[in-house]
Protein backbone atom coordinates (compact mmCIF):
# COMPACT_ATOMS: atom_id res chain seq x y z
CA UNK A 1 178.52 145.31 139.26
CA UNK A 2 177.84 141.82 139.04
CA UNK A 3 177.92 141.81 143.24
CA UNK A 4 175.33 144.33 143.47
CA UNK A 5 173.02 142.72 140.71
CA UNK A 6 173.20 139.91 143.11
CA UNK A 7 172.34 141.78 146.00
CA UNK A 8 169.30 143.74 144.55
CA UNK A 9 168.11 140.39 143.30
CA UNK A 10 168.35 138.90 146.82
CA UNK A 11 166.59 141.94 148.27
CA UNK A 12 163.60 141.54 145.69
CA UNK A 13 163.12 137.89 146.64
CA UNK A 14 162.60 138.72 150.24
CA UNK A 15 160.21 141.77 149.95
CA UNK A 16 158.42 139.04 147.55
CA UNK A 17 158.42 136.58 150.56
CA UNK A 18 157.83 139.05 152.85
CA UNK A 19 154.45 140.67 151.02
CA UNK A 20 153.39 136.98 150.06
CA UNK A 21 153.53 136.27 153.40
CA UNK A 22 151.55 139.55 154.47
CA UNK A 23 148.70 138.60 151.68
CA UNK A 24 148.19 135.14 152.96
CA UNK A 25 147.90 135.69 156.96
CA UNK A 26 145.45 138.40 155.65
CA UNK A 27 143.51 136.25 153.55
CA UNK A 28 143.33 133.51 156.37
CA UNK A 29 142.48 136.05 158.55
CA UNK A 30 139.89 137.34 156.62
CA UNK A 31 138.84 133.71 156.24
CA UNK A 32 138.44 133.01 159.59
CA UNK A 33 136.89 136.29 160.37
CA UNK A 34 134.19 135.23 157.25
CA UNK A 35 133.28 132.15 159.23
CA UNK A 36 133.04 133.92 162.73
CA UNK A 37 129.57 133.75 164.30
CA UNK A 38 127.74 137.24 163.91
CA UNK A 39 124.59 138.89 165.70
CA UNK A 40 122.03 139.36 162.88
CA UNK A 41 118.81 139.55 164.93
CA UNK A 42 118.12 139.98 168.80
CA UNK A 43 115.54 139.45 171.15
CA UNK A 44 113.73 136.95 168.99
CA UNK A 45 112.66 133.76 170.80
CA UNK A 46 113.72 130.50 169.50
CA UNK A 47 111.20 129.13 166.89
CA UNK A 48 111.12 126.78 164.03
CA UNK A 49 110.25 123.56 164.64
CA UNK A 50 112.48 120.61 165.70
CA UNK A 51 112.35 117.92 163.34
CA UNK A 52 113.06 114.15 164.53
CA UNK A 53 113.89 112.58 161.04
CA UNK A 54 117.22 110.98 160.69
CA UNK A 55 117.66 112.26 156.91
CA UNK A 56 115.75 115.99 156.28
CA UNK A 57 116.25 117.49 152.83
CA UNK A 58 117.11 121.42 152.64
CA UNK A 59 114.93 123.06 149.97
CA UNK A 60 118.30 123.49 147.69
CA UNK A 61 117.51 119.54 147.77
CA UNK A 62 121.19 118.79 146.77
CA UNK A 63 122.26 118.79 151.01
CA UNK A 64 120.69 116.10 153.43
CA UNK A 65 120.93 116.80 157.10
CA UNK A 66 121.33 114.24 158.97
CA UNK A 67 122.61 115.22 162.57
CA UNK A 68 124.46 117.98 164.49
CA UNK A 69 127.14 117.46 167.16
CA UNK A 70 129.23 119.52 169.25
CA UNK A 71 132.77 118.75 168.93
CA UNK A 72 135.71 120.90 170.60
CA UNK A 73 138.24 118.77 170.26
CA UNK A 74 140.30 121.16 168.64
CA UNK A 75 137.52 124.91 168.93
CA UNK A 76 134.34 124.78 170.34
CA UNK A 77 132.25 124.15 166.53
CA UNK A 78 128.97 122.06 165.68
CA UNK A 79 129.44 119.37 163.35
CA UNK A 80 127.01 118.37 161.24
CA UNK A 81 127.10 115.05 159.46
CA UNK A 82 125.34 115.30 156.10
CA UNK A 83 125.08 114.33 151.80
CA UNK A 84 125.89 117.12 149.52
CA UNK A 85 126.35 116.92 146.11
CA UNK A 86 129.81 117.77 145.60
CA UNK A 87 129.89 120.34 143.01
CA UNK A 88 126.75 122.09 143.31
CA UNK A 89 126.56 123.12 146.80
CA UNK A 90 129.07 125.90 148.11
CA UNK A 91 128.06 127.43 150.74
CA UNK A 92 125.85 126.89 153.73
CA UNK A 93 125.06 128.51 156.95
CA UNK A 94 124.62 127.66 160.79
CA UNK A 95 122.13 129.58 162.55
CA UNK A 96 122.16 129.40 166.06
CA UNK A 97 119.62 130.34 168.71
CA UNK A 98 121.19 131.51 172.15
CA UNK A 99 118.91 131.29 175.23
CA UNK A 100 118.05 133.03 177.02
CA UNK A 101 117.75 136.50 175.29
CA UNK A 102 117.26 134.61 171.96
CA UNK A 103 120.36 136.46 169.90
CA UNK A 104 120.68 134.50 166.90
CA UNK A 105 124.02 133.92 165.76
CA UNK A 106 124.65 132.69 162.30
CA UNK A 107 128.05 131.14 161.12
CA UNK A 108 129.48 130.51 157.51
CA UNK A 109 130.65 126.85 157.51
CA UNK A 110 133.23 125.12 155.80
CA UNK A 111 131.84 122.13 153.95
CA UNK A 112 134.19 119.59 154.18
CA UNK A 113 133.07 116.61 151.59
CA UNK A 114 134.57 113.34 152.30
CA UNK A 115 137.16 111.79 150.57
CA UNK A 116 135.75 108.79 149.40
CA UNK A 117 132.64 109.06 146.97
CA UNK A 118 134.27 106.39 144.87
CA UNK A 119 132.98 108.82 141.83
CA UNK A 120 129.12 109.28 142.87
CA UNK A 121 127.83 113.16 142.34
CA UNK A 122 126.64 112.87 146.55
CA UNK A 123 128.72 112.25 149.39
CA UNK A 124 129.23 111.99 153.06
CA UNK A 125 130.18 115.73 154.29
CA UNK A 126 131.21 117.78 157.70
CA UNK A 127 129.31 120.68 157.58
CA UNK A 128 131.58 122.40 160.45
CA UNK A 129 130.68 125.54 161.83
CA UNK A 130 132.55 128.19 164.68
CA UNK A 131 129.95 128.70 167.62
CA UNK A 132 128.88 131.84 169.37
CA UNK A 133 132.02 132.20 172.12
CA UNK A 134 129.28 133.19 174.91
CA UNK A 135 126.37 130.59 174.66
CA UNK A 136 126.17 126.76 174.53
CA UNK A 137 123.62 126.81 171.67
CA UNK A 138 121.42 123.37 171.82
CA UNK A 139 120.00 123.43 168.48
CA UNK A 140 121.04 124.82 165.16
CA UNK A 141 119.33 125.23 161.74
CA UNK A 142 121.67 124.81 158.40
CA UNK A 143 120.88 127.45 155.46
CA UNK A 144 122.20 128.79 152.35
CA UNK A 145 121.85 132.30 152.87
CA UNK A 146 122.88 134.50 156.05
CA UNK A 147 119.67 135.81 155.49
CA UNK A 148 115.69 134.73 156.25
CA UNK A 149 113.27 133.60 158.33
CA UNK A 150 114.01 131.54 161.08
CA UNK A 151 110.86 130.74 162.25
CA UNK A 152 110.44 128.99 158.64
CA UNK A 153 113.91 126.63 159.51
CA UNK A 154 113.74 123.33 160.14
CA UNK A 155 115.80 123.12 163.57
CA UNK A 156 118.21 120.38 164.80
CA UNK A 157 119.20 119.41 168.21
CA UNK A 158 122.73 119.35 168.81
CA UNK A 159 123.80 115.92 170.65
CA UNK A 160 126.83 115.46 172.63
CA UNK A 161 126.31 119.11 174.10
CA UNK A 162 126.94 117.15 177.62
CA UNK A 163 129.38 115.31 178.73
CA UNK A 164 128.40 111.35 179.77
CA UNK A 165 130.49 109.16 181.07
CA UNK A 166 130.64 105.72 179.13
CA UNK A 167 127.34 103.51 179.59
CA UNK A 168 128.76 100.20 177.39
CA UNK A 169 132.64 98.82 176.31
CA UNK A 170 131.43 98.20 172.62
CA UNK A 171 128.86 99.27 169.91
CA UNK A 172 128.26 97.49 166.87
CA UNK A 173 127.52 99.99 164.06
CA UNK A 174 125.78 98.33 161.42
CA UNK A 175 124.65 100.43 158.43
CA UNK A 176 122.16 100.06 156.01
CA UNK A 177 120.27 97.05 156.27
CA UNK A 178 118.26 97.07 152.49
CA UNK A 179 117.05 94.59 149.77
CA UNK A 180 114.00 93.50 152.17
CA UNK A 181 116.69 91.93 154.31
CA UNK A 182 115.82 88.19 155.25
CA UNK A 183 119.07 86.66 156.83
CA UNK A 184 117.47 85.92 160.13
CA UNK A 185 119.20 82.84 161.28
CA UNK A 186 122.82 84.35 160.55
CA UNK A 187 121.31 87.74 161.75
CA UNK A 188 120.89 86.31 165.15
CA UNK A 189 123.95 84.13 165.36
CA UNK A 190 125.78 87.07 164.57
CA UNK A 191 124.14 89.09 167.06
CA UNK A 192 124.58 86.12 170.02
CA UNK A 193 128.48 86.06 169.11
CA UNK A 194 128.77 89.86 169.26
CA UNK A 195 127.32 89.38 172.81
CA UNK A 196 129.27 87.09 174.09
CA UNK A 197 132.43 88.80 172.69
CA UNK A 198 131.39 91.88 175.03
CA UNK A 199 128.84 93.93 172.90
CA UNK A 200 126.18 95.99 174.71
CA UNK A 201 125.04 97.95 172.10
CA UNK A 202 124.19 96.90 167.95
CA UNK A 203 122.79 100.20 166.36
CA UNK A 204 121.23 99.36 162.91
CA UNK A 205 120.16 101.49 160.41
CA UNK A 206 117.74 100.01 158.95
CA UNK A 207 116.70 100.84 155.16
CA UNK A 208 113.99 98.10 155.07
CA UNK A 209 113.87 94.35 155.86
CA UNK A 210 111.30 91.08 155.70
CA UNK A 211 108.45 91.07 158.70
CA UNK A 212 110.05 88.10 160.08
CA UNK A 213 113.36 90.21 160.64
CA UNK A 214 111.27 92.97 161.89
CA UNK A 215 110.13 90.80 164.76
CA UNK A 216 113.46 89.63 165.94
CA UNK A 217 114.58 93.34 165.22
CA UNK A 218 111.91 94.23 167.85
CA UNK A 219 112.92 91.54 170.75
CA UNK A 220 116.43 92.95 170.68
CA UNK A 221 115.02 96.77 171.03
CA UNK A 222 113.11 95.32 173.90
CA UNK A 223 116.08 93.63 175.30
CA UNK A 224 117.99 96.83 175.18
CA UNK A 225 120.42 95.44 173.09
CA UNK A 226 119.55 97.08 169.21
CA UNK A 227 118.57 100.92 168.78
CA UNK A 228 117.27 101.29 165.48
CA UNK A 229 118.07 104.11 163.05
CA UNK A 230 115.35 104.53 160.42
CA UNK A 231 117.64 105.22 157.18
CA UNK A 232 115.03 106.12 154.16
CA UNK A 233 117.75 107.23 152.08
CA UNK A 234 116.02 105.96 148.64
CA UNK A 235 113.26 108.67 149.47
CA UNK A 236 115.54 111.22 148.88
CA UNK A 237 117.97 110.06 146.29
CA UNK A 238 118.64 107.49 143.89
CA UNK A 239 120.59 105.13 145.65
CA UNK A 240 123.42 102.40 144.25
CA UNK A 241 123.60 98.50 146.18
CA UNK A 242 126.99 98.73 144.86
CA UNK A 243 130.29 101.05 146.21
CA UNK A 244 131.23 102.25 143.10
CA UNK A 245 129.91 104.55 140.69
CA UNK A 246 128.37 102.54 137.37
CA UNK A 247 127.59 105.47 134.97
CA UNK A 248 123.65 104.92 135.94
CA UNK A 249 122.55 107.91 136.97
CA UNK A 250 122.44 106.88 140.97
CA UNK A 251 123.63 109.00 142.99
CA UNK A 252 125.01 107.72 146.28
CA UNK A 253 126.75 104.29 146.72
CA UNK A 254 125.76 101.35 148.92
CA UNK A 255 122.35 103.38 150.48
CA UNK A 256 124.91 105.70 152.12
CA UNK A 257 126.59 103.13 154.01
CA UNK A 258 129.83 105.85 154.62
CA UNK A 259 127.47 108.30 156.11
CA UNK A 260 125.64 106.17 158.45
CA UNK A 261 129.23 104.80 159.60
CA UNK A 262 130.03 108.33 160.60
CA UNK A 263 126.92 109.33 162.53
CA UNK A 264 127.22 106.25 164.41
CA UNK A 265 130.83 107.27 164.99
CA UNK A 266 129.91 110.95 166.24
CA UNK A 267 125.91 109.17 167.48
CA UNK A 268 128.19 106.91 170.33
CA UNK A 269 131.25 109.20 170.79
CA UNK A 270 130.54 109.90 174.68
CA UNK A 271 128.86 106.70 175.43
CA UNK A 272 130.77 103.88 174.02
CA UNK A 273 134.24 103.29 174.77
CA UNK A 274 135.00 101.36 171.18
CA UNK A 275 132.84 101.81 167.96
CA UNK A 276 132.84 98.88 165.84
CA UNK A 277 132.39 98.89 162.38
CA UNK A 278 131.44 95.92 160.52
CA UNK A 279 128.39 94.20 158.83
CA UNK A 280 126.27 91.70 159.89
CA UNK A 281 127.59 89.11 158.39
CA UNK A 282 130.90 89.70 160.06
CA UNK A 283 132.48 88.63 163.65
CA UNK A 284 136.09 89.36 164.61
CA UNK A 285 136.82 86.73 165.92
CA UNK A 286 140.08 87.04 169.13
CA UNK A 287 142.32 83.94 168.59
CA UNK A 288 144.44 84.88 171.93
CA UNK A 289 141.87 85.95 173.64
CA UNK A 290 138.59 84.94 175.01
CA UNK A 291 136.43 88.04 174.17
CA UNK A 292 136.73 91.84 172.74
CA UNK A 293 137.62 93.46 176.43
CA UNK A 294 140.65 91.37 177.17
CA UNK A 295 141.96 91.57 173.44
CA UNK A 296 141.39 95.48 172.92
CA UNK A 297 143.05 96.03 176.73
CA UNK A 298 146.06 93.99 175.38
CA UNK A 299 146.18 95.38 171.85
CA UNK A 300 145.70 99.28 173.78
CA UNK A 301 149.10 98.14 175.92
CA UNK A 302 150.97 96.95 173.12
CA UNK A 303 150.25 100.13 170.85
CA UNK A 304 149.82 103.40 173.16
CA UNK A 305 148.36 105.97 171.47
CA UNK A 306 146.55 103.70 168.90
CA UNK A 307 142.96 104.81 168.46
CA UNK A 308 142.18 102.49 164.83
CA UNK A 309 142.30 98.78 165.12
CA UNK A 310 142.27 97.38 162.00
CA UNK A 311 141.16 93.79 161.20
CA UNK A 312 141.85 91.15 158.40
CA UNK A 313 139.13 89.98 156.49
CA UNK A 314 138.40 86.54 155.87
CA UNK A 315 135.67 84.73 153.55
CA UNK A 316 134.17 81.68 154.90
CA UNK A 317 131.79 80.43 151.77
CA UNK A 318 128.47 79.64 152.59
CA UNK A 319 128.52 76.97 149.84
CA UNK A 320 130.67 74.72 151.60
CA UNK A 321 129.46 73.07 154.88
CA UNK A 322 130.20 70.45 157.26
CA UNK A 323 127.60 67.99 158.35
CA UNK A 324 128.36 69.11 162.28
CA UNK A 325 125.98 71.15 163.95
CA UNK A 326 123.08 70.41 161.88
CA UNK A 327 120.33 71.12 163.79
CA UNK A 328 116.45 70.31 162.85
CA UNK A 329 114.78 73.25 164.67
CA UNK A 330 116.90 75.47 162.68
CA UNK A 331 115.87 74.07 159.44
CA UNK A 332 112.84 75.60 158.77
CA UNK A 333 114.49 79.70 160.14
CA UNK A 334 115.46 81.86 156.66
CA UNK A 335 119.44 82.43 156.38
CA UNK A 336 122.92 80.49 157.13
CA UNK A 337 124.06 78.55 159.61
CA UNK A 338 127.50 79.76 160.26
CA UNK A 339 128.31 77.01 162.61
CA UNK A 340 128.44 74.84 159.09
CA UNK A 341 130.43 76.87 157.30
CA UNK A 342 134.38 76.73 158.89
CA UNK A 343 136.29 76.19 155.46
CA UNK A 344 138.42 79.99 154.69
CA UNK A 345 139.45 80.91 151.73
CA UNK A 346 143.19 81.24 150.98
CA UNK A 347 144.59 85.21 150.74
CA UNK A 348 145.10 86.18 147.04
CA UNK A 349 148.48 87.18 145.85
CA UNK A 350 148.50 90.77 144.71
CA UNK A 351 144.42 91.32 145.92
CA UNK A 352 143.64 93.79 148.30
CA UNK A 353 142.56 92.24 151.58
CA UNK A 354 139.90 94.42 153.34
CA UNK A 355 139.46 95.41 156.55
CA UNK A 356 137.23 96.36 159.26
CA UNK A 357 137.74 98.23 162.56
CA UNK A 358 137.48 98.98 166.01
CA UNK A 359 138.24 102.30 166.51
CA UNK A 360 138.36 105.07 169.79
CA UNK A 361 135.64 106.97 168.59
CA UNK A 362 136.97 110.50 170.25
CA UNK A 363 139.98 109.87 168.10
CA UNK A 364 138.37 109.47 164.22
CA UNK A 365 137.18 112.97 162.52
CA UNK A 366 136.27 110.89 159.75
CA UNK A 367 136.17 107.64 158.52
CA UNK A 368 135.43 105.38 155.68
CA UNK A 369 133.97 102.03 155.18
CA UNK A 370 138.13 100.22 155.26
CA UNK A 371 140.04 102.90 156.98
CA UNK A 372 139.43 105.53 158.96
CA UNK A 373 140.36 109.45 156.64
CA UNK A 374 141.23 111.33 159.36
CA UNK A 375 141.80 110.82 163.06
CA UNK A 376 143.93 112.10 165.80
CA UNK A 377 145.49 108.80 166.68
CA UNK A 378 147.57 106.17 165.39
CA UNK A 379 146.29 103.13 163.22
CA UNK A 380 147.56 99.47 163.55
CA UNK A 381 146.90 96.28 161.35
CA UNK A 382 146.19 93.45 163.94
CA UNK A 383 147.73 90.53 163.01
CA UNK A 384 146.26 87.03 161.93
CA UNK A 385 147.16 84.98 164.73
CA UNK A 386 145.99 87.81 167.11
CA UNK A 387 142.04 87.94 165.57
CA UNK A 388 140.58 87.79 161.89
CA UNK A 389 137.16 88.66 160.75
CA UNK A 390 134.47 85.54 159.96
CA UNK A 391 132.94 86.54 156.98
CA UNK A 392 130.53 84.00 156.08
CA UNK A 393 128.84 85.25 152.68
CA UNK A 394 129.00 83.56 148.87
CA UNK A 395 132.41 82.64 147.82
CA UNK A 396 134.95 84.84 145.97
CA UNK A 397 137.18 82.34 144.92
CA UNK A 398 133.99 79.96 143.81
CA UNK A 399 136.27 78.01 141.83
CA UNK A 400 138.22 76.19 144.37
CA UNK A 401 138.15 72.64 144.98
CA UNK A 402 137.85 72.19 149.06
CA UNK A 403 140.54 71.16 149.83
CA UNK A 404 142.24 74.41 148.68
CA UNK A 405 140.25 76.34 151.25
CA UNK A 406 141.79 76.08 155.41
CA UNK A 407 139.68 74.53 157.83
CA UNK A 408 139.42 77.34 160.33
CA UNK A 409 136.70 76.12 163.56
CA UNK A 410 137.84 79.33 165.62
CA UNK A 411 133.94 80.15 165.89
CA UNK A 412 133.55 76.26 167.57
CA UNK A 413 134.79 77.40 170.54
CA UNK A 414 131.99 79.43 171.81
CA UNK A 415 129.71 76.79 170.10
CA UNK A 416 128.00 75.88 173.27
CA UNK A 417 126.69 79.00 174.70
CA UNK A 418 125.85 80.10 170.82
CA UNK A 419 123.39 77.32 170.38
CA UNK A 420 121.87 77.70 173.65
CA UNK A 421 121.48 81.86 173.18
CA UNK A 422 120.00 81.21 169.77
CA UNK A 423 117.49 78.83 170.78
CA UNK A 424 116.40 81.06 173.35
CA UNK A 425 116.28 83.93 170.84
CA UNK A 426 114.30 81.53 168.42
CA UNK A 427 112.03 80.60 170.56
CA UNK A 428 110.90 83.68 171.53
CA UNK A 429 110.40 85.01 168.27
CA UNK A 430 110.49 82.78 164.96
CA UNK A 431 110.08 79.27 166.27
């Protein structure tokens, strides 16, 4: 008796299994047919106008566009990087126009908020959406409803429909320049380093800065070296200078600096063989090696398979400066000299250290503004001795006496072709 209790039990458990099982691949295929593209109207031309902004409100005004991009690194789906508010928006919808008989298509997508809204009510989001099997759609418009007018639908083009093959080594993503930016002298050093470390490309997006800045901003766009991404962010929402929430009613952090890094990340996936992500005010600086190409081709060899290169960060106050390099023409330019300022502060026990990257960009889904979220590669932490970021901004540990802090004059190396590229740049603009 007790044997065949046993044995009916057993034989319950796996018809349980067995139907549980049955429910769920119905309910993921169910799922997956819900987010299938579907015909709803044909032989309508392609209307609505294209709009050019770089941030374009829905009229739900809780979800921010900001761009589409094809990605079929795993299915052939549009990606559109965007700010939702978390909780109130729950579903949206890709409609996409296929030329030449004009079928629209539309697609239920999965909204896939970021991780890391360090508690603000908006955040970076993938709005990801299946595309028509039979057409390469080049633009797509983003509702709420399967249903309407197209022709009253802002449209969107969708970059990286064509594959490029690589036009520069390394871009510089730099996001959200604010606060009437005025930094000029430390602006350009910064940007002279980056070039002779192996940058081609510094894309900016640029919230708002001083009219001096503006100028040199406009001799590197006419050098080819900056593109600049408007980023009016504060006309749509109200926007924190700080990463974490404060219980004041803002509601992104840092002027969206987390989704501006991930455009930039999808903006130069097909045209720049690294991303990097860092601030102005930062330089990795190679201690091995005598620029970014050499380093990142050793670092690649040594960890195959690694698409995030992680970086140590390092302050160098800007209140404590060496007499060296003091140089009269630079006197009267707004902003730090960095070349003063080669004094490091020591690491704190039991303090977070963070870090900035160089990443693959075909291998980082997302990313945030200290580690990448998801990716399809491996991550390393680059050691010290191999490169360290110069941070040169006000002191954390202000209370140090200097000679606590490590004399570090790493950036001396490359001082003469620095001071000769920065006078150039000077005199060409602010001088």
């Amino acid at each position: 008796m007790l044997c065949g209790g046993k044995k009916s039990y057993f034989v319950a458990a796996v018809c349980i299994i067995i139907l549980t099982s049955m429910v769920t691949l119905s309910y993921l295929r169910l799922q997956r047919f819900s987010h299938l593209p579907k015909i709803i109207q044909e032989g309508s031309r392609c209307r609505g106008k294209t709009t050019n902004s770089t941030i374009t409100a829905l009229k739900d005004n809780r979800t921010f566009i900001i761009s589409p991009y094809f990605d079929d690194r795993e299915s052939k789906v549009t990606r559109v990087i965007g700010i939702v508010h978390h909780e109130d928006v729950k579903q949206l919808y890709c409609w996409f126009c296929c030329p030449p008989d004009g079928k629209i298509y539309v697609s239920k997508a999965k909204i896939d908020v970021h991780s890391d809204r360090f508690g603000f009510p908006y955040g970076a989001a993938d709005i990801v959406c299946l595309e028509p099997e039979n057409c390469d759609p080049t633009h797509v418009s983003i509702h709420q409803s399967p249903r309407g007018n197209i022709d009253q639908l802002p449209r969107f083009e969708i970059k990286n429909r064509k594959a490029e093959t690589f036009s520069v080594d390394f871009t510089v993503c730099i996001s959200a320049m604010f606060g009437n930016y005025n930094n000029v002298l430390q602006f350009i050093q910064s940007m002279e380093m980056y070039k002779i470390l192996g940058v081609q490309k510094v894309v900016i997006y640029k919230n708002n800065c001083s009219h001096l800045m503006e100028e040199v901003l406009k001799f590197y766009v006419e050098e080819g070296t900056v593109e600049i991404i408007p980023w009016p962010i504060n006309s749509h929402l109200k926007v924190s200078s700080k990463w974490h929430f404060m219980q004041d009613g803002t509601h992104i952090g840092y002027y969206g600096q987390i989704t501006a890094l991930n455009d930039c990340i999808y903006r130069n996936m097909q045209r720049s063989k690294f991303v990097v992500l860092n601030d102005a005010d930062e330089i990795i600086l190679p201690l091995k090696h005598p620029d970014w190409k050499s380093m990142m081709s050793s670092l690649q060899e040594q960890n195959p398979g690694t698409g995030i290169f992680l970086f140590e960060n390092h302050i160098f106050p800007e209140t404590v400066s060496t007499h060296m390099f003091n140089i009269s023409s630079w006197n009267t330019v707004p902003g730090v000299n960095i070349l003063q300022h080669v004094h490091r502060e020591p690491d704190r026990k039991d303090v977070f250290n963070p870090k900035k990257m160089i990443i693959d960009p075909r291998k980082v889904i997302q990313t945030s503004v200290h580690s990448v979220l998801r990716a399809y590669g491996n991550s390393v932490n680059v050691p010290m001795d191999v490169a360290l970021i110069y941070h040169c901004r006000v002191p954390l540990q202000g209370n140090l006496p200097r000679e606590s802090l490590i004399r570090d004059t790493t950036l001396w190396r490359y001082n003469l072709s620095l001071v000769m590229n920065v006078n150039k740049v000077l005199y060409q603009t602010v001088l």
